[in-house]
C-alpha atoms as a PDB file:
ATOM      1  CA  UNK A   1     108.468 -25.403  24.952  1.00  0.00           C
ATOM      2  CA  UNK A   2     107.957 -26.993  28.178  1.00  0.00           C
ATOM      3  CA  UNK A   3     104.038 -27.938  29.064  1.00  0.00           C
ATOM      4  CA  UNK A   4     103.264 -25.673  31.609  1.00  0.00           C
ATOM      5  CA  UNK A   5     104.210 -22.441  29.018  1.00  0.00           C
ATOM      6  CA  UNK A   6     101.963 -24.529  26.428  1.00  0.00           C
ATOM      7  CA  UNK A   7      99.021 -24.698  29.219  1.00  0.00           C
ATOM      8  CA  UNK A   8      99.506 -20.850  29.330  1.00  0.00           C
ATOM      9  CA  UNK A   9      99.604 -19.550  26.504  1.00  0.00           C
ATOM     10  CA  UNK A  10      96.163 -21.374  25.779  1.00  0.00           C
ATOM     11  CA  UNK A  11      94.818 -19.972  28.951  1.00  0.00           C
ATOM     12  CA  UNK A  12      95.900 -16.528  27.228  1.00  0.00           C
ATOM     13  CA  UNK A  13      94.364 -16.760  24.013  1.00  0.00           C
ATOM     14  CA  UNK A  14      91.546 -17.625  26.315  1.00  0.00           C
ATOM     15  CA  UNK A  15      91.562 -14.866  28.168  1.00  0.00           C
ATOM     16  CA  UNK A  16      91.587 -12.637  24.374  1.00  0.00           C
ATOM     17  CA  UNK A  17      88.854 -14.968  23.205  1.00  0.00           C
ATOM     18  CA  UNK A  18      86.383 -14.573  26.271  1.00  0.00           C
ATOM     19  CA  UNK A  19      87.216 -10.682  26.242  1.00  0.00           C
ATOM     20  CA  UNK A  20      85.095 -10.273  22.851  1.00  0.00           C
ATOM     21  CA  UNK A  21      82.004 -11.589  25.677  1.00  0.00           C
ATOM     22  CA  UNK A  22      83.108  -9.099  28.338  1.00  0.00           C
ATOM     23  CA  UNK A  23      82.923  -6.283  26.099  1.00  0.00           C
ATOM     24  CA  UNK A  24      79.339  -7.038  24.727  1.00  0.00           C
ATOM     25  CA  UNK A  25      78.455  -7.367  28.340  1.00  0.00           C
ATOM     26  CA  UNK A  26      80.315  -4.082  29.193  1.00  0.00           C
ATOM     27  CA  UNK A  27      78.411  -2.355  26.920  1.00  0.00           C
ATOM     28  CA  UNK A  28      75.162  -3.207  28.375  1.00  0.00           C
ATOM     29  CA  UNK A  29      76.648  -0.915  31.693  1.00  0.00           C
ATOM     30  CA  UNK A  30      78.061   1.847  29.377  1.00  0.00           C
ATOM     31  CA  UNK A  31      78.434   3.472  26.328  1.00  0.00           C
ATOM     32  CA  UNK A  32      81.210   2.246  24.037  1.00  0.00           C
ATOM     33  CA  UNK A  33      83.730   5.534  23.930  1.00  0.00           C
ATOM     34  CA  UNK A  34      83.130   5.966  27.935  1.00  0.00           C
ATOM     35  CA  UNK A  35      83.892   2.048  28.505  1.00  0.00           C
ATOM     36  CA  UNK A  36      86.803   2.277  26.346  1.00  0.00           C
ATOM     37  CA  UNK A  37      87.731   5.558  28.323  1.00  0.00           C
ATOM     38  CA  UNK A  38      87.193   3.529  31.484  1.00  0.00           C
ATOM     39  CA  UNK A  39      89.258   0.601  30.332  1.00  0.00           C
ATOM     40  CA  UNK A  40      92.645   2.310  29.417  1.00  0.00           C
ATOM     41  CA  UNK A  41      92.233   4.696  33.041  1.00  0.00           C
ATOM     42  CA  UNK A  42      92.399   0.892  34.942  1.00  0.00           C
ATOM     43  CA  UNK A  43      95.654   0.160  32.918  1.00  0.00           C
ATOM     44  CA  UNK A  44      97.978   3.051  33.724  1.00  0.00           C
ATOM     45  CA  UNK A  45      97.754   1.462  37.348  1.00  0.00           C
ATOM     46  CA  UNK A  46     100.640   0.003  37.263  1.00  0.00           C
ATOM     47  CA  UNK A  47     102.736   3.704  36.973  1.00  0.00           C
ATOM     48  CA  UNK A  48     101.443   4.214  40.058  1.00  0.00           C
ATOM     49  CA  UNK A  49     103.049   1.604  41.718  1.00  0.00           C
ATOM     50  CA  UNK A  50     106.945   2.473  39.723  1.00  0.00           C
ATOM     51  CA  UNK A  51     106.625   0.641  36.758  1.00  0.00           C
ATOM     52  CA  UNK A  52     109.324   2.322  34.621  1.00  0.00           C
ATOM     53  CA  UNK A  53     108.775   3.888  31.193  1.00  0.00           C
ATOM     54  CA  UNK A  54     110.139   1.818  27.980  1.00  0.00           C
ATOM     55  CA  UNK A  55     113.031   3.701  26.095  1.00  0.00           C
ATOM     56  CA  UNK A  56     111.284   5.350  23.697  1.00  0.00           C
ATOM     57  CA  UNK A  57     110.339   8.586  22.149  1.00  0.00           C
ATOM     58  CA  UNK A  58     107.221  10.154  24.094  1.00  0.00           C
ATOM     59  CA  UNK A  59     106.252  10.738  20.182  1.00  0.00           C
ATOM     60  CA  UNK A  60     106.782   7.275  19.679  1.00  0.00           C
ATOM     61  CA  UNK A  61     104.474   6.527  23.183  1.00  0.00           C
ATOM     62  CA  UNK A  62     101.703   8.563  21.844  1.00  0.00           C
ATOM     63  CA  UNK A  63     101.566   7.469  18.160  1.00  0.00           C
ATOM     64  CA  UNK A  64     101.119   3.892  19.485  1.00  0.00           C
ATOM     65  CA  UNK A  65      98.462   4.922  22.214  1.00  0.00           C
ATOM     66  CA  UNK A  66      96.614   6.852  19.721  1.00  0.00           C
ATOM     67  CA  UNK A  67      96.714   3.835  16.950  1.00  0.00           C
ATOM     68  CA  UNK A  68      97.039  -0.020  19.379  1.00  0.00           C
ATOM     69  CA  UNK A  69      95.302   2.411  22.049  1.00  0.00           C
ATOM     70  CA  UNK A  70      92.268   4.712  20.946  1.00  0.00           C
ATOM     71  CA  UNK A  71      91.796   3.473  17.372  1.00  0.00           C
ATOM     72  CA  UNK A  72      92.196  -0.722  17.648  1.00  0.00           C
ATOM     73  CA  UNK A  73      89.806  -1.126  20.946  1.00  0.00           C
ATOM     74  CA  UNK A  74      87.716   2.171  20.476  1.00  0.00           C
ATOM     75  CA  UNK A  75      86.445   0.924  16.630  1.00  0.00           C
ATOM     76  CA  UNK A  76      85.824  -2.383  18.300  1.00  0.00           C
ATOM     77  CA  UNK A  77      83.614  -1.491  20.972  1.00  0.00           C
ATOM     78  CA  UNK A  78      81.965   0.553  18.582  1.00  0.00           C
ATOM     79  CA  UNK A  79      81.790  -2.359  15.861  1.00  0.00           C
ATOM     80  CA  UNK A  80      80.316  -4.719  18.210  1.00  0.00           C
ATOM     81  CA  UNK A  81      77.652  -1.661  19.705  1.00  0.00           C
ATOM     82  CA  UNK A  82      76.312  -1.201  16.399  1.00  0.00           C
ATOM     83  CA  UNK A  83      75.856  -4.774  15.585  1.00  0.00           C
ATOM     84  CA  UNK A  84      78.390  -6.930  15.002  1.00  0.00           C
ATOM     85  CA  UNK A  85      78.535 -10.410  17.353  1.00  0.00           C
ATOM     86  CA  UNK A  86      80.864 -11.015  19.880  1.00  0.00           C
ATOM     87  CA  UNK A  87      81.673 -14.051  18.396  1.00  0.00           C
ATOM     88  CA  UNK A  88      82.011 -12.845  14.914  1.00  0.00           C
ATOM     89  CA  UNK A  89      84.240  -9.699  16.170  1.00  0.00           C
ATOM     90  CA  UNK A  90      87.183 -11.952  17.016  1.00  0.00           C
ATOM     91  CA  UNK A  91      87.120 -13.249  14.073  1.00  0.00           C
ATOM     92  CA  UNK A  92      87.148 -10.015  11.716  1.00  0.00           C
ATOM     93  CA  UNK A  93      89.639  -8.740  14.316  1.00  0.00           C
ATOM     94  CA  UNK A  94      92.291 -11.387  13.125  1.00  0.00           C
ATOM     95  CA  UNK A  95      92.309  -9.354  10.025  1.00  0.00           C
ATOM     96  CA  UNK A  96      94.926  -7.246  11.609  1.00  0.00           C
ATOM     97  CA  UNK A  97      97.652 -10.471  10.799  1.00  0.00           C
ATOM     98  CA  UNK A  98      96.649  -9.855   7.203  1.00  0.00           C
ATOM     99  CA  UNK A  99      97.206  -6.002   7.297  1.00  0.00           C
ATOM    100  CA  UNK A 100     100.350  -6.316   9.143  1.00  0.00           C
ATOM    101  CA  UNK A 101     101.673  -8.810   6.420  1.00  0.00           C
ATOM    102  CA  UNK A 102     100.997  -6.504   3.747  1.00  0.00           C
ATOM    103  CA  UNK A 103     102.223  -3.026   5.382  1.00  0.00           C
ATOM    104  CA  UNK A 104     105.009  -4.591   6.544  1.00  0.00           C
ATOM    105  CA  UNK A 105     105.938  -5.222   2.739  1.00  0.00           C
ATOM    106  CA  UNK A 106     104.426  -1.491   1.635  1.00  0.00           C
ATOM    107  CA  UNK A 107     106.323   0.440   4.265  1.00  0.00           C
ATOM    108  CA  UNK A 108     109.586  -1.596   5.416  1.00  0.00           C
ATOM    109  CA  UNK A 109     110.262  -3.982   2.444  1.00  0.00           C
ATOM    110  CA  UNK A 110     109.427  -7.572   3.478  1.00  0.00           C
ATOM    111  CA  UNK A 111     108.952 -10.261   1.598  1.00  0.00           C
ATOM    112  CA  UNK A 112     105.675 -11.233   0.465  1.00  0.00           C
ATOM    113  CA  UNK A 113     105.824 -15.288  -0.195  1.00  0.00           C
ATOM    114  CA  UNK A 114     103.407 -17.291  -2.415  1.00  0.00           C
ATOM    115  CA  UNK A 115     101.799 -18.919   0.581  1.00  0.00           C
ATOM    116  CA  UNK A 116     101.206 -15.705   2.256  1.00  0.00           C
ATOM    117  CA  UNK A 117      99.532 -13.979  -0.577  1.00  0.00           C
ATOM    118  CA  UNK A 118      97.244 -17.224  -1.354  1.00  0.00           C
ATOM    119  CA  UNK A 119      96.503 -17.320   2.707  1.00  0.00           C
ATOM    120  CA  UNK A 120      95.867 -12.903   2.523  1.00  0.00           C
ATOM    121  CA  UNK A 121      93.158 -13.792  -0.764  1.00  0.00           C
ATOM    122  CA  UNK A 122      91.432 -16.859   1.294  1.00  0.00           C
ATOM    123  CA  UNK A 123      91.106 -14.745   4.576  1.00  0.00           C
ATOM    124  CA  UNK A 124      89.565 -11.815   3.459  1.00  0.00           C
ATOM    125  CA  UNK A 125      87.168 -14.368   1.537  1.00  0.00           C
ATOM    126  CA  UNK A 126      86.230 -15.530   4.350  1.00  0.00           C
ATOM    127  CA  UNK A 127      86.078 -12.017   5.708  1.00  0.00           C
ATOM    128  CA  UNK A 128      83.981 -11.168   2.995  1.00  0.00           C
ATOM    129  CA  UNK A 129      81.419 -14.362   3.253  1.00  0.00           C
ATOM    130  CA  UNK A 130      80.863 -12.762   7.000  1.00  0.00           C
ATOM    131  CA  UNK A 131      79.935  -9.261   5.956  1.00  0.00           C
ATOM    132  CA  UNK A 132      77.296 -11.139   3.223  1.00  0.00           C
ATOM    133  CA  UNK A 133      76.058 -13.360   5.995  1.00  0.00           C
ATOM    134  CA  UNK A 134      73.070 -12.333   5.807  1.00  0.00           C
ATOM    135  CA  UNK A 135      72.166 -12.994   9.787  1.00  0.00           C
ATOM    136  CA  UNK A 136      71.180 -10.524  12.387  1.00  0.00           C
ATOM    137  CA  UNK A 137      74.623 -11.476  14.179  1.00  0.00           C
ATOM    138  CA  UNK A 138      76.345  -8.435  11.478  1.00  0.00           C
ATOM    139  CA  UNK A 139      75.711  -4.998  10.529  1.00  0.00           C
ATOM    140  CA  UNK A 140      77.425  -3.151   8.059  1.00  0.00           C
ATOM    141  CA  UNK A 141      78.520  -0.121  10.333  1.00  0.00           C
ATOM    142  CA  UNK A 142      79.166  -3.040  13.024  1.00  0.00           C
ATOM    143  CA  UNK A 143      82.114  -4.981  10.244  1.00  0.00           C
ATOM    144  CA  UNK A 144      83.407  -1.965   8.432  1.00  0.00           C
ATOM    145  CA  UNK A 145      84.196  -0.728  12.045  1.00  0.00           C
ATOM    146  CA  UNK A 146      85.632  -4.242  13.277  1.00  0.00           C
ATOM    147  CA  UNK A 147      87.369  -4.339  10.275  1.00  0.00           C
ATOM    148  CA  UNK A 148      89.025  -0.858  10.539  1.00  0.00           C
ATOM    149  CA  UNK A 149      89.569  -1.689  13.982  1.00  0.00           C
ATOM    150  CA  UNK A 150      92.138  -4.808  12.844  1.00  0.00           C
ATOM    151  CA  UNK A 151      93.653  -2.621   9.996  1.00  0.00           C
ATOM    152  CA  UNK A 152      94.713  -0.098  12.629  1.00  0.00           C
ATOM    153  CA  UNK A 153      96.196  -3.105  14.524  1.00  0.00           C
ATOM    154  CA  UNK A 154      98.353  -3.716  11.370  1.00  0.00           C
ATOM    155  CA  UNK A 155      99.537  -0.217  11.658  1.00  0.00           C
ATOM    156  CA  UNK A 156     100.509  -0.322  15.330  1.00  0.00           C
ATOM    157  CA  UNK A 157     102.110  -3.888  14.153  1.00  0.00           C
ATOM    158  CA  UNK A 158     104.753  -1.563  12.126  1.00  0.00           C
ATOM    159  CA  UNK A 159     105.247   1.025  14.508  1.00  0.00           C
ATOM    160  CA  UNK A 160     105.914  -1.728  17.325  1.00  0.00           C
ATOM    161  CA  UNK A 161     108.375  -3.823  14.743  1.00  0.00           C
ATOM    162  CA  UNK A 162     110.341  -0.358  14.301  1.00  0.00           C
ATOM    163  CA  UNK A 163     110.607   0.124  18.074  1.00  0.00           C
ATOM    164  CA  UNK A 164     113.595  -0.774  19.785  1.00  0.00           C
ATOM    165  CA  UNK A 165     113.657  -4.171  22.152  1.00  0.00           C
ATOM    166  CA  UNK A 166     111.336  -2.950  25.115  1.00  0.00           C
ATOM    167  CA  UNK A 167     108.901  -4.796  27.337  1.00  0.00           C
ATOM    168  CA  UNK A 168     105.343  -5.665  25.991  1.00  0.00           C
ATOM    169  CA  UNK A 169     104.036  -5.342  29.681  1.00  0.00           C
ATOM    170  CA  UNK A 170     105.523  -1.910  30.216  1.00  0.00           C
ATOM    171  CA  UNK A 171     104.699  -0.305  26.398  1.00  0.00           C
ATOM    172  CA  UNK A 172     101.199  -1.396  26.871  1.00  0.00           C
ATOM    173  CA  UNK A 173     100.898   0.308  30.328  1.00  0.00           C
ATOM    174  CA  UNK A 174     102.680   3.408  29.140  1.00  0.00           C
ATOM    175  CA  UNK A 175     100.928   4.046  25.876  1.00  0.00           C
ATOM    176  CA  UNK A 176      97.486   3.902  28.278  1.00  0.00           C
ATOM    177  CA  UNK A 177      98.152   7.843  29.058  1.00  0.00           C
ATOM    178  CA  UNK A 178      97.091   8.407  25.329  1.00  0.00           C
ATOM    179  CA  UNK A 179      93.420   7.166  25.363  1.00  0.00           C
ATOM    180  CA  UNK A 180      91.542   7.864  28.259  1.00  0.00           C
ATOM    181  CA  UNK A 181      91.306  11.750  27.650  1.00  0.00           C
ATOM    182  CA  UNK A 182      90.072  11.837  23.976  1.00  0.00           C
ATOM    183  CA  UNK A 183      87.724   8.953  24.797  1.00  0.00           C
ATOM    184  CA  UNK A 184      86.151  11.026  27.632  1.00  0.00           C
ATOM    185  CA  UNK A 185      85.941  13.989  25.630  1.00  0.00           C
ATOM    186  CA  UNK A 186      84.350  12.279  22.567  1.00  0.00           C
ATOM    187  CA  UNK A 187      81.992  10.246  24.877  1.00  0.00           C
ATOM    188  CA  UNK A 188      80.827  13.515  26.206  1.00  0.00           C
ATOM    189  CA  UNK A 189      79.994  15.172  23.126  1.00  0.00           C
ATOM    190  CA  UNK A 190      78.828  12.274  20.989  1.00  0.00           C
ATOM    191  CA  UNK A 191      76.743  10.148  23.540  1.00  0.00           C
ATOM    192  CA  UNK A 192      76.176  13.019  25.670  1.00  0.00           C
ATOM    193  CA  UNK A 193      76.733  14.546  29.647  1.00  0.00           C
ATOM    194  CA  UNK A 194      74.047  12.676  30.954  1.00  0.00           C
ATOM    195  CA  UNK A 195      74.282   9.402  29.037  1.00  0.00           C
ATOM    196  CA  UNK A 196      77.972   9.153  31.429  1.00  0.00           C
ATOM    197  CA  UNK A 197      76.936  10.754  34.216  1.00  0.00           C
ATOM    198  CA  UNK A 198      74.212   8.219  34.288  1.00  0.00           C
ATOM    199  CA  UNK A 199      76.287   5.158  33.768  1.00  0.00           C
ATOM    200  CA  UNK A 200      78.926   6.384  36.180  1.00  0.00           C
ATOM    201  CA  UNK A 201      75.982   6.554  38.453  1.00  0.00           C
ATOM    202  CA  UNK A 202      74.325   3.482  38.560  1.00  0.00           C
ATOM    203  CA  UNK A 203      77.893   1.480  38.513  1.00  0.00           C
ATOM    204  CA  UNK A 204      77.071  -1.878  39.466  1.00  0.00           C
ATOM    205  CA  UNK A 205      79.108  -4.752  40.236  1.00  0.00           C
ATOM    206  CA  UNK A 206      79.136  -6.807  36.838  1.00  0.00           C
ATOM    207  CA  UNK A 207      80.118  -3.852  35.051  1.00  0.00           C
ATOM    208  CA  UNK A 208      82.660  -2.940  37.349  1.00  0.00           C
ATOM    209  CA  UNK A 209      83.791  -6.651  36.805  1.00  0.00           C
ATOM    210  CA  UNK A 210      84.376  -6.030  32.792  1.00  0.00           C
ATOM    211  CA  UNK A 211      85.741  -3.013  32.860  1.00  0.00           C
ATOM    212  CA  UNK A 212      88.541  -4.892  35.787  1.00  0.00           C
ATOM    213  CA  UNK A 213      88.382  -7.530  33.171  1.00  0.00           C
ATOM    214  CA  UNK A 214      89.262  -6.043  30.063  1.00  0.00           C
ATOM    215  CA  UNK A 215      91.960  -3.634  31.633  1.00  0.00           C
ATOM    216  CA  UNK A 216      94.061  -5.854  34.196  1.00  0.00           C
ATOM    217  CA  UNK A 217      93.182  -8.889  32.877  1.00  0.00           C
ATOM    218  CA  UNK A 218      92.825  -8.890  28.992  1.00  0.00           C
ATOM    219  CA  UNK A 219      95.180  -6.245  28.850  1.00  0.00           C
ATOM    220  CA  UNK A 220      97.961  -6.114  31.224  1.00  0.00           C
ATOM    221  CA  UNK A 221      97.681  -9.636  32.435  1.00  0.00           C
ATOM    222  CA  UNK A 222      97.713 -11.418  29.212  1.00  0.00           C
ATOM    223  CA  UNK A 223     100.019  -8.684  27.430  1.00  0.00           C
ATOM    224  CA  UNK A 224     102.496  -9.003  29.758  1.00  0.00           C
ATOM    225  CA  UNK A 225     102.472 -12.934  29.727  1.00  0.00           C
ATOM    226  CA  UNK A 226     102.402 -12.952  26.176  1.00  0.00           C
ATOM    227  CA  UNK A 227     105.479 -10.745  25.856  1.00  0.00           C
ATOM    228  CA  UNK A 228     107.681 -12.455  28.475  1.00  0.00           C
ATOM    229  CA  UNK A 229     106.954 -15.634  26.796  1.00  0.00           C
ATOM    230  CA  UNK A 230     108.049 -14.017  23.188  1.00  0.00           C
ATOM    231  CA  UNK A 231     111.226 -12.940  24.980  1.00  0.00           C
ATOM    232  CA  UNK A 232     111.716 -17.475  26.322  1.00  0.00           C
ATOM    233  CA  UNK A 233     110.788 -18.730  22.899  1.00  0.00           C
ATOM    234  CA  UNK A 234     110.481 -17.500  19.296  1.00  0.00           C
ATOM    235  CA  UNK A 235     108.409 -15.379  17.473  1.00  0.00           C
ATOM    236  CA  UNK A 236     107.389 -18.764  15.156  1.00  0.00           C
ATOM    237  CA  UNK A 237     106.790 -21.138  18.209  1.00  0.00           C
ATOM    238  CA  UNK A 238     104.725 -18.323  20.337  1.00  0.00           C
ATOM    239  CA  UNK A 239     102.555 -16.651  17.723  1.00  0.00           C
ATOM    240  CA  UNK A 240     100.270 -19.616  16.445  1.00  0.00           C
ATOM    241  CA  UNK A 241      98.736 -20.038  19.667  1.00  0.00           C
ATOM    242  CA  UNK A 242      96.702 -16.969  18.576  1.00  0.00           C
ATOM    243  CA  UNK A 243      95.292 -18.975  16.423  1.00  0.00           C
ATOM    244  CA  UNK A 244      93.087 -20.263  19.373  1.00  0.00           C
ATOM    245  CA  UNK A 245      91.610 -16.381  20.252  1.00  0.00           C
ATOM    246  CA  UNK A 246      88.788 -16.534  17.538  1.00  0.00           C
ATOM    247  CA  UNK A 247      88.208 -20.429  18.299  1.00  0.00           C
ATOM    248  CA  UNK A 248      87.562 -19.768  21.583  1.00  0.00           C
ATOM    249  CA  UNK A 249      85.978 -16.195  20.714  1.00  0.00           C
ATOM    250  CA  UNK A 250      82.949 -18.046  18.610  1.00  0.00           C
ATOM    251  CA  UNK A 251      82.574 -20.751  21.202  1.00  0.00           C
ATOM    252  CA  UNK A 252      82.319 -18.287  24.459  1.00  0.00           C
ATOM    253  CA  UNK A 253      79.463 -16.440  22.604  1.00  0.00           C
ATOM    254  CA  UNK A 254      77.721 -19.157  21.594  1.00  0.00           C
ATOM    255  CA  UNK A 255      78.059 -20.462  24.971  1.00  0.00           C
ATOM    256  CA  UNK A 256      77.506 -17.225  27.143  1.00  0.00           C
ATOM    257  CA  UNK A 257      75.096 -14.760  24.352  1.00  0.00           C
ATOM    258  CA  UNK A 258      73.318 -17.256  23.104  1.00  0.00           C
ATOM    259  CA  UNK A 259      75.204 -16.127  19.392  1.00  0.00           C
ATOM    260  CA  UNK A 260      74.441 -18.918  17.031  1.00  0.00           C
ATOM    261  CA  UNK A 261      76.113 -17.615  13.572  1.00  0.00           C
ATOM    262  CA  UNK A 262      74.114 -19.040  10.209  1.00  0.00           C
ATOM    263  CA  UNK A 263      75.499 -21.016   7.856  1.00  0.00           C
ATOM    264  CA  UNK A 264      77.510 -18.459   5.753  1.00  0.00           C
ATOM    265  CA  UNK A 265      79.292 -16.795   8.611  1.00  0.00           C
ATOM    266  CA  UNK A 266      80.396 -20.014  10.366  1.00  0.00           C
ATOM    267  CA  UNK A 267      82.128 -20.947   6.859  1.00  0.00           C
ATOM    268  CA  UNK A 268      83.677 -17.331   6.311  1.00  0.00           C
ATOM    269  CA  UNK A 269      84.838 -17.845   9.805  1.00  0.00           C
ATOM    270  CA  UNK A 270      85.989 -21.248   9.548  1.00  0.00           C
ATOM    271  CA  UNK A 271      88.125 -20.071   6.179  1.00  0.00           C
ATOM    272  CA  UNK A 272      89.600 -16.949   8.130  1.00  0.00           C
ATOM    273  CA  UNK A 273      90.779 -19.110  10.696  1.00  0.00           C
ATOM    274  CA  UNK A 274      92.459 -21.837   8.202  1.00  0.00           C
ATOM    275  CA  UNK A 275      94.292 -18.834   6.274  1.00  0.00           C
ATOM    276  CA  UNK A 276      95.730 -17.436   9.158  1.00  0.00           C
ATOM    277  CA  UNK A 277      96.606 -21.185   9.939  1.00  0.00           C
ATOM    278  CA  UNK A 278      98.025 -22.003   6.887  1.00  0.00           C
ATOM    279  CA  UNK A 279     100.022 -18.468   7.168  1.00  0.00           C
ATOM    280  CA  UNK A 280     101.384 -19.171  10.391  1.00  0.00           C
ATOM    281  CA  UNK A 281     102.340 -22.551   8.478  1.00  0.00           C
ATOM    282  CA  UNK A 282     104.190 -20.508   6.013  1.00  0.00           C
ATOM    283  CA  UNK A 283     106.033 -18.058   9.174  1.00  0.00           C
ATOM    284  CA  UNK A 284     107.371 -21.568  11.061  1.00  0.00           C
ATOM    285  CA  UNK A 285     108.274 -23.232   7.893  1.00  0.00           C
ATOM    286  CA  UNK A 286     110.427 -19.779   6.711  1.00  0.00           C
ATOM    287  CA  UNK A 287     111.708 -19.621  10.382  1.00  0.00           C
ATOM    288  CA  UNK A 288     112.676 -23.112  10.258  1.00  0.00           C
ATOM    289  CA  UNK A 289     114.450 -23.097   7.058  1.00  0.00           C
ATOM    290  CA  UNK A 290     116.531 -19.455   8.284  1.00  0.00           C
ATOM    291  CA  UNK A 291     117.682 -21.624  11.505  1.00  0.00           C
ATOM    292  CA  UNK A 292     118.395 -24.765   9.790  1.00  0.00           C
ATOM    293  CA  UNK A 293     120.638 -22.756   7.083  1.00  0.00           C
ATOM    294  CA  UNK A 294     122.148 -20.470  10.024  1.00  0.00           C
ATOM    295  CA  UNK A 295     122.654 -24.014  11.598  1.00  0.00           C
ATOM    296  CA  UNK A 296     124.931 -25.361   8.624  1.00  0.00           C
ATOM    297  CA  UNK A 297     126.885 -22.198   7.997  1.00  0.00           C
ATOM    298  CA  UNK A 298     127.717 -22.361  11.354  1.00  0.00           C
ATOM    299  CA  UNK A 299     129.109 -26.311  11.326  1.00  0.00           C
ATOM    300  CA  UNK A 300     130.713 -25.336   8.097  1.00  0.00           C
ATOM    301  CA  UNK A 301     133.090 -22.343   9.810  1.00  0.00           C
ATOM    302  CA  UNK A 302     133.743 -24.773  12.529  1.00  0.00           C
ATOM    303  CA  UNK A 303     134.064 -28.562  11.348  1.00  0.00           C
END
């Protein structure tokens, strides 16, 4: 991987790690189901200006919007509205690599190794020593919500491994037409017509500037990199820079909310972050070992 794709893909993860501090201050301009609502209009932009539809199912289209779309950001906003830090949030969020691992070997028969079940048992220990914090940087509605936010993830993670090979920057954009109409209509009957009306209202410039964030730049910005760059290299050379999201997720809310997690949560946290470490370990090493026996079948049919 040459340096510059190095330099961005840790500009990207970022990008996902600063967006847990644009949301917190997003919903200090709106209501969580209206910004979400707001967020997912922004990112059908790009239709408008010819980008082509992936070739796929309009079933297919909506089952993703309804699961990577309304249910994966919509529980997060709410998780982090009704308590849980910014900080904290991309950590629990990074759950999702857990759920995908096991679904993926409930629903379409993959292989669960030794190093992966030992790293699943350690993360959601540290996932665990987070909701029993103890601080006033989690809630209980503000987890369970994060949490069911990343196990939806998982779920879209299956759908999107069953798809056929389409671009990340174009599925993203297209499975945008889902969300923003049941966000709008559950924003007006659950935090009410003038609750909206009065955030559309008083629309001022920094929350204009995170709801621009979190739709063309968290989203279709650093989706679309992300997926071009999984086309260049592999899945195992790609994929641990995620790794970085939750780093750089605790250290912009420290930095920028004033978040200081207590003892408990930074050690939950700091486990979470070395089982999904040591199970991206585990995915390179596997990868590794499927190339380097590919490699010697290969010099073996031709000596």
């Amino acid at each position: 991987m040459r340096l510059r794709d190095i330099l961005v893909l840790v500009a990207v993860a970022f990008i996902w790690g600063f967006n847990f501090v644009v949301i917190r201050w997003g919903l200090d301009a709106f209501p969580p189901l209206l910004l979400s609502a707001l967020r997912f209009t922004v990112c059908l932009l790009p239709i408008c200006f010819g980008l082509e539809r992936p070739q796929i199912s309009w079933s297919q289209i909506i089952l993703l919007g309804a699961t990577l779309g309304s249910l994966v950001f919509g529980l997060l906003n709410l998780g982090i509205y009704f308590g849980l830090s910014a900080g904290l949030a991309s950590v629990v969020m990074q759950a999702q690599v857990f759920f995908t691992v096991i679904f993926a070997s409930l629903f379409i028969g993959e292989k669960l190794h030794a190093r992966t079940v030992i790293s699943i048992f350690v993360g959601f220990f540290g996932l665990a020593l987070i909701a029993v914090g103890g601080a006033a940087t989690v809630t209980s509605a503000g987890f369970l919500l994060t949490l069911a936010g990343a196990l939806s993830w998982g779920v879209s993670n299956i759908l999107i491994k069953r798809l056929p090979p389409v671009k990340t920057l174009n599925l993203i954009v297209w499975i945008s037409v889902v969300p923003p109409v049941p966000f709008l209509i559950t924003s007006f009957m659950f935090e009410g017509r003038e609750r909206m009306f009065n955030a559309l209202a008083s629309l001022s410039f920094p929350g204009t500037m995170t709801v621009a964030y979190t739709s063309l730049v968290s989203t279709i910005l650093a989706y679309g990199i992300w997926g071009s760059l999984l086309q260049r290299y592999s899945a195992s050379s790609v994929s641990p820079f995620a790794l970085l999201v939750p780093v750089f997720g605790l250290g912009s809310a420290w930095h920028f909310l004033g978040e200081q997690p207590n003892g408990t949560e930074l050690i939950g946290a700091s486990i979470t972050v070395l089982a999904l470490a040591f199970n991206s370990l585990a995915a390179v090493k596997a990868w590794r070992s499927r190339w380097l026996v590919g490699g010697a079948r290969t010099q073996a049919r031709n000596p």
